[in-house]
Protein backbone atom coordinates (compact mmCIF):
# COMPACT_ATOMS: atom_id res chain seq x y z
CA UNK A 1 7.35 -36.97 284.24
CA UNK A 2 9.50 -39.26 281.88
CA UNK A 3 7.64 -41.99 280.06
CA UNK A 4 8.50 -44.83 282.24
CA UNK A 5 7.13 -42.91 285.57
CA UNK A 6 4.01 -42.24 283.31
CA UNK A 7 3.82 -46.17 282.23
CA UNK A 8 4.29 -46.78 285.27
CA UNK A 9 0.88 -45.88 286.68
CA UNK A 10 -0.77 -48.35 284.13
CA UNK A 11 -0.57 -51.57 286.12
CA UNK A 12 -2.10 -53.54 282.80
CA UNK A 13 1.31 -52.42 281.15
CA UNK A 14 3.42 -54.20 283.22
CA UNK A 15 3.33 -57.10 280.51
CA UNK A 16 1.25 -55.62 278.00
CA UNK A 17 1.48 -53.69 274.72
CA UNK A 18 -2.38 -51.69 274.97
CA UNK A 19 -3.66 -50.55 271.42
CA UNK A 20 -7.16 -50.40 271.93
CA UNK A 21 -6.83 -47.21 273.04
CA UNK A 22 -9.63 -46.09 270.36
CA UNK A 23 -12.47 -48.39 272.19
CA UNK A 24 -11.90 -48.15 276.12
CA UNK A 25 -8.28 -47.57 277.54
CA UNK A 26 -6.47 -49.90 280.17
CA UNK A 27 -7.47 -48.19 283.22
CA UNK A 28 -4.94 -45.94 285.48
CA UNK A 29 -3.98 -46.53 289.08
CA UNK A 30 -5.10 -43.30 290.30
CA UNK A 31 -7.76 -42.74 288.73
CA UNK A 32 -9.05 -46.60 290.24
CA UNK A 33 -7.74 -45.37 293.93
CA UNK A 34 -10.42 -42.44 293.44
CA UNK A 35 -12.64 -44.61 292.37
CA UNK A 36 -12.56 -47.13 295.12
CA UNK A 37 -12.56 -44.31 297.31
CA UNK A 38 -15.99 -42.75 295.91
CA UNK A 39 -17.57 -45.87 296.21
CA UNK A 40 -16.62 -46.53 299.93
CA UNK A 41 -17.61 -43.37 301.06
CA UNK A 42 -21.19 -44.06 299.00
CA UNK A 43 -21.57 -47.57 300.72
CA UNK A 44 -20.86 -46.09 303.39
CA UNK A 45 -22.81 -43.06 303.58
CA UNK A 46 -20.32 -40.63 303.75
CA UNK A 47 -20.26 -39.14 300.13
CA UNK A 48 -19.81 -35.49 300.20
CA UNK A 49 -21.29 -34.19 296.84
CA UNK A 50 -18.88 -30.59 297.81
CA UNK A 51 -16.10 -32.97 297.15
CA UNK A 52 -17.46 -34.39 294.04
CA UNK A 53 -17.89 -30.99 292.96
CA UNK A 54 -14.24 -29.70 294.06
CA UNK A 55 -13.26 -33.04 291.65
CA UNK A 56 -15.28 -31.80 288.99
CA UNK A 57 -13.90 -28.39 288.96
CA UNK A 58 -9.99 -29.46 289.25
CA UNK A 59 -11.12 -31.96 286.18
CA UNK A 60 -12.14 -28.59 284.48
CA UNK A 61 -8.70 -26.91 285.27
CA UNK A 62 -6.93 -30.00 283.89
CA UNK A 63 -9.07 -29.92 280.74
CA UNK A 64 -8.22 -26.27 279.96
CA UNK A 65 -4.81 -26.69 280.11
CA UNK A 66 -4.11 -29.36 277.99
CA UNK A 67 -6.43 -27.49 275.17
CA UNK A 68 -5.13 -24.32 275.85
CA UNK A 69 -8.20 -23.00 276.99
CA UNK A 70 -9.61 -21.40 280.71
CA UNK A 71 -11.27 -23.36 282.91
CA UNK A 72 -14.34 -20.89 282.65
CA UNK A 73 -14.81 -21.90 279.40
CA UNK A 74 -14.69 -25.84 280.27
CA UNK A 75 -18.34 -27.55 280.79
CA UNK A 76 -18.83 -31.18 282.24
CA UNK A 77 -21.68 -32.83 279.79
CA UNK A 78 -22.26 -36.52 279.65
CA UNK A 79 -20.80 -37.75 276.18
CA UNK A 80 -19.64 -35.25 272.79
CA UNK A 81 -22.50 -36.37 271.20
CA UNK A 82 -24.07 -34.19 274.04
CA UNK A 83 -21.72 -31.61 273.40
CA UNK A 84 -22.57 -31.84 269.83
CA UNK A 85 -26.33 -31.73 269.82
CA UNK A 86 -25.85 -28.48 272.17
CA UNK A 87 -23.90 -26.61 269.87
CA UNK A 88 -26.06 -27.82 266.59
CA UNK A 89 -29.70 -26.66 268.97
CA UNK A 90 -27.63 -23.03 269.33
CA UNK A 91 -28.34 -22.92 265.57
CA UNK A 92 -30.94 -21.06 264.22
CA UNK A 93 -33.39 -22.16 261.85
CA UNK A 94 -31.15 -22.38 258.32
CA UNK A 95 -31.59 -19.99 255.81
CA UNK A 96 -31.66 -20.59 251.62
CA UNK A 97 -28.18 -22.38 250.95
CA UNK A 98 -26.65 -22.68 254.61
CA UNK A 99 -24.60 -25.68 255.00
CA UNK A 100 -22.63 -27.95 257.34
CA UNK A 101 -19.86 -29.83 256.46
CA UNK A 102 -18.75 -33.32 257.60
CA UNK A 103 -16.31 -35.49 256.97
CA UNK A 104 -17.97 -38.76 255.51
CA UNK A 105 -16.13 -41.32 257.67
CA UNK A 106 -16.51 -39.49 260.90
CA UNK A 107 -17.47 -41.39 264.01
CA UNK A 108 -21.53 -41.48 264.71
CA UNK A 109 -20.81 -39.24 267.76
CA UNK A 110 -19.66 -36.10 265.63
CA UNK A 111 -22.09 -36.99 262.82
CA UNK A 112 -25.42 -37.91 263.98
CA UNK A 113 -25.75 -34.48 265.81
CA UNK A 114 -25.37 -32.57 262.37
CA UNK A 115 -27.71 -34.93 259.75
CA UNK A 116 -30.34 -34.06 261.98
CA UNK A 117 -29.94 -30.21 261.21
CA UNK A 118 -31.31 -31.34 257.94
CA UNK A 119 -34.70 -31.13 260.23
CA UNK A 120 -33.90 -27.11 259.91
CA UNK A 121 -33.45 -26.92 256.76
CA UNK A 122 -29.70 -27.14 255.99
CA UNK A 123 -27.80 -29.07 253.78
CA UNK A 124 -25.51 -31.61 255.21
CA UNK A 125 -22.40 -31.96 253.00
CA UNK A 126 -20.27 -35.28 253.82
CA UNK A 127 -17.04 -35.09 252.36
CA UNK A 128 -15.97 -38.27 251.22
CA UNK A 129 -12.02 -39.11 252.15
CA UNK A 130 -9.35 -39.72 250.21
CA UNK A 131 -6.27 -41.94 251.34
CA UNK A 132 -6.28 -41.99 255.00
CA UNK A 133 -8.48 -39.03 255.68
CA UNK A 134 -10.11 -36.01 254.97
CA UNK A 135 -7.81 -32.76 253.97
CA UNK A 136 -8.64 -29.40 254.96
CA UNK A 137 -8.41 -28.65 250.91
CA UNK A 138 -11.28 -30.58 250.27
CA UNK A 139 -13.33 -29.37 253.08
CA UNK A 140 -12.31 -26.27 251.41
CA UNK A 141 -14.13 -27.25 248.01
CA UNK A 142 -17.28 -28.60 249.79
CA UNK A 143 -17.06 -25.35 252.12
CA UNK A 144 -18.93 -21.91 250.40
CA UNK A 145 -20.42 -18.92 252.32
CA UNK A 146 -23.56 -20.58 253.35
CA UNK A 147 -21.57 -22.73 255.53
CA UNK A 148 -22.47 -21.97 258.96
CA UNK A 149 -20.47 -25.46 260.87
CA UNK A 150 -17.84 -27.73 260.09
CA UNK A 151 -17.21 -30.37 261.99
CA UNK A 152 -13.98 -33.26 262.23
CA UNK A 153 -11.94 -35.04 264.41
CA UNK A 154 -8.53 -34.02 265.49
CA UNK A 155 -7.48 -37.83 264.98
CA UNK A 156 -9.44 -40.25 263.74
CA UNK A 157 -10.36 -43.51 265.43
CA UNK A 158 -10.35 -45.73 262.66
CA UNK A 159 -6.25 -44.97 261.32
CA UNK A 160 -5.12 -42.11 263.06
CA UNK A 161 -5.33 -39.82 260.82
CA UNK A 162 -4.54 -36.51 261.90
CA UNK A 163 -6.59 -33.65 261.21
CA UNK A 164 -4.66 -29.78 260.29
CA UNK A 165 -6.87 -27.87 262.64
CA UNK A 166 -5.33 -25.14 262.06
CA UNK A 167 -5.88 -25.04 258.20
CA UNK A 168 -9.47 -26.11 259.03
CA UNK A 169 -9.94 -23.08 260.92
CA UNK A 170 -8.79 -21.32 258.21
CA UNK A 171 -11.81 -22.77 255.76
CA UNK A 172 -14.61 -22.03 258.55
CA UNK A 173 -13.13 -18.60 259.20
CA UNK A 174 -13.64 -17.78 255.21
CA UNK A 175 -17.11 -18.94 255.75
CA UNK A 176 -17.33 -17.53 258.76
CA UNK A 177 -18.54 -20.65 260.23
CA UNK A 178 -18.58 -22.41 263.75
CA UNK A 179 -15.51 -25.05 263.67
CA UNK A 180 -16.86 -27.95 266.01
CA UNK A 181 -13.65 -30.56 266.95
CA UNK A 182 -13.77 -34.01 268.27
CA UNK A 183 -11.03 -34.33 270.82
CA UNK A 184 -11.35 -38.05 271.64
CA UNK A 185 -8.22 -39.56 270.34
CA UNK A 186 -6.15 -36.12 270.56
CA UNK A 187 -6.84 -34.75 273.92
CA UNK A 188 -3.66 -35.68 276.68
CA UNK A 189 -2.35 -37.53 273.60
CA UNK A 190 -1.31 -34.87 270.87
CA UNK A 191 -0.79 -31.20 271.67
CA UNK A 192 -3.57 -28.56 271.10
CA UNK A 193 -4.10 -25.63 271.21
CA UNK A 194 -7.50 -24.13 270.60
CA UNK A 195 -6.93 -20.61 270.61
CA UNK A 196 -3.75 -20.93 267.75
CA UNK A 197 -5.94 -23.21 266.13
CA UNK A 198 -8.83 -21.42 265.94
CA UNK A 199 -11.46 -24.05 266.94
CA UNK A 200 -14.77 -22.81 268.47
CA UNK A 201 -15.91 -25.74 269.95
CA UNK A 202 -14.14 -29.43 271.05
CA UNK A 203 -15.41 -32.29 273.20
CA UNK A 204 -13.73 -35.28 274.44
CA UNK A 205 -15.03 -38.41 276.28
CA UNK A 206 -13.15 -39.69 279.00
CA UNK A 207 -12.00 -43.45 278.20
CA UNK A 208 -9.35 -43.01 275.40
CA UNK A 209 -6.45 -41.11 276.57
CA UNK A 210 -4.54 -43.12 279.33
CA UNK A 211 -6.85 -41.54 282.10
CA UNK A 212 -10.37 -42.44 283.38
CA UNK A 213 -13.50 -44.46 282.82
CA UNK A 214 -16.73 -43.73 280.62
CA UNK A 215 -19.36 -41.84 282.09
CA UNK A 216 -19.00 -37.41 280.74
CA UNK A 217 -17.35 -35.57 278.32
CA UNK A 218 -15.15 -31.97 278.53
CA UNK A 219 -16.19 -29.45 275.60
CA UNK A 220 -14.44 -26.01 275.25
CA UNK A 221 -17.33 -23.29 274.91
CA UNK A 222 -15.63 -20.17 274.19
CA UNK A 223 -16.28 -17.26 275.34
CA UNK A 224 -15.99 -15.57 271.96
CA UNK A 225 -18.50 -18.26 270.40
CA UNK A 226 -21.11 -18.15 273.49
């Protein structure tokens, strides 16, 4: 599709410039049409849950794509914090010196998860950024072989700032940690690829990205990980 087809199923940019993109997105005229249609067939009794679970699975498919995942590695949770607190519970209990690393400014759902891993005994290191963000170098320094996660954002909320995932991957590979990525802002926006960049684990809520409402989230849970 060219860019004015794709603008073009954004009613509210008809007369609009949209940049709050990084709080809840101007909604979609498709996605409302499948809206309004879920709710008529709930008021009116006719709600087929097979359907809703046909929609769920196509979601899935559409997911995998854009990371460059499969669509059997694509599960529907309600938020990445969920996502998040799965992955850090898959953790065992830390031993002497293991580690996760975070960057400092990240947003509370890709942060929260991890400080409470401190519960288990690890460290949490928050790296503190410099300029607009936090490099892959100094993840690097903060990064030794008791790191067992590291966790960022492929673009920040705040600025923008765009993460090198695959230089990330890189630093958690030499650790041989999990790399944990928060798709929010980068997900249908930015291209990805999970399997060239390496990334174990990403999550994405649904209201940034031109696209759909609140309500679940889409994390990659690789095979090779699970």
């Amino acid at each position: 599709m060219l860019a004015a087809e794709i603008r073009g199923l954004f009613p509210g940019l008809q007369d609009t410039i949209y940049l709050n993109t990084a709080s809840m997105n101007v909604g979609c005229a498709p996605a409302r049409e499948a809206y309004e249609l879920a709710v008529e067939r709930w008021s009116a009794g006719t709600f087929d849950w097979m359907d809703a679970e046909r929609a769920g699975e196509e979601a899935r498919s559409m997911f995998a794509e854009i990371v460059g995942a499969t669509a059997g590695e694509i599960a529907i949770v309600p938020a990445v914090s969920s996502a998040a607190g799965i992955v850090a519970a898959n953790l065992p209990p830390a031993k002497r010196g293991e580690n996760v690393v975070v960057a400092g400014n990240e947003f509370a759902s890709n942060y929260y998860s991890w400080l409470l891993l401190r519960n288990r005994g690890y460290e949490v290191r928050a790296v503190a950024p410099g300029g607009d963000g936090v490099t892959a170098e100094a993840f690097g320094q903060a990064a030794d072989g008791g790191t067992r996660l590291i966790a960022v954002s492929a673009v920040h909320s705040a600025n923008g700032y765009r993460a090198d995932l695959a230089a990330l991957s890189r630093v958690a590979a030499r650790s041989g940690a999990w790399f944990f990525v928060d798709a929010c802002q980068a997900a249908g926006a930015v291209p990805l690829d999970v399997v060239r960049d390496g990334v174990d684990f990403l999550a994405r809520r649904e209201p940034q990205v031109p696209a759909r409402l609140q309500g679940h989230g889409l994390p990659l849970c690789p095979q090779r990980v699970a």
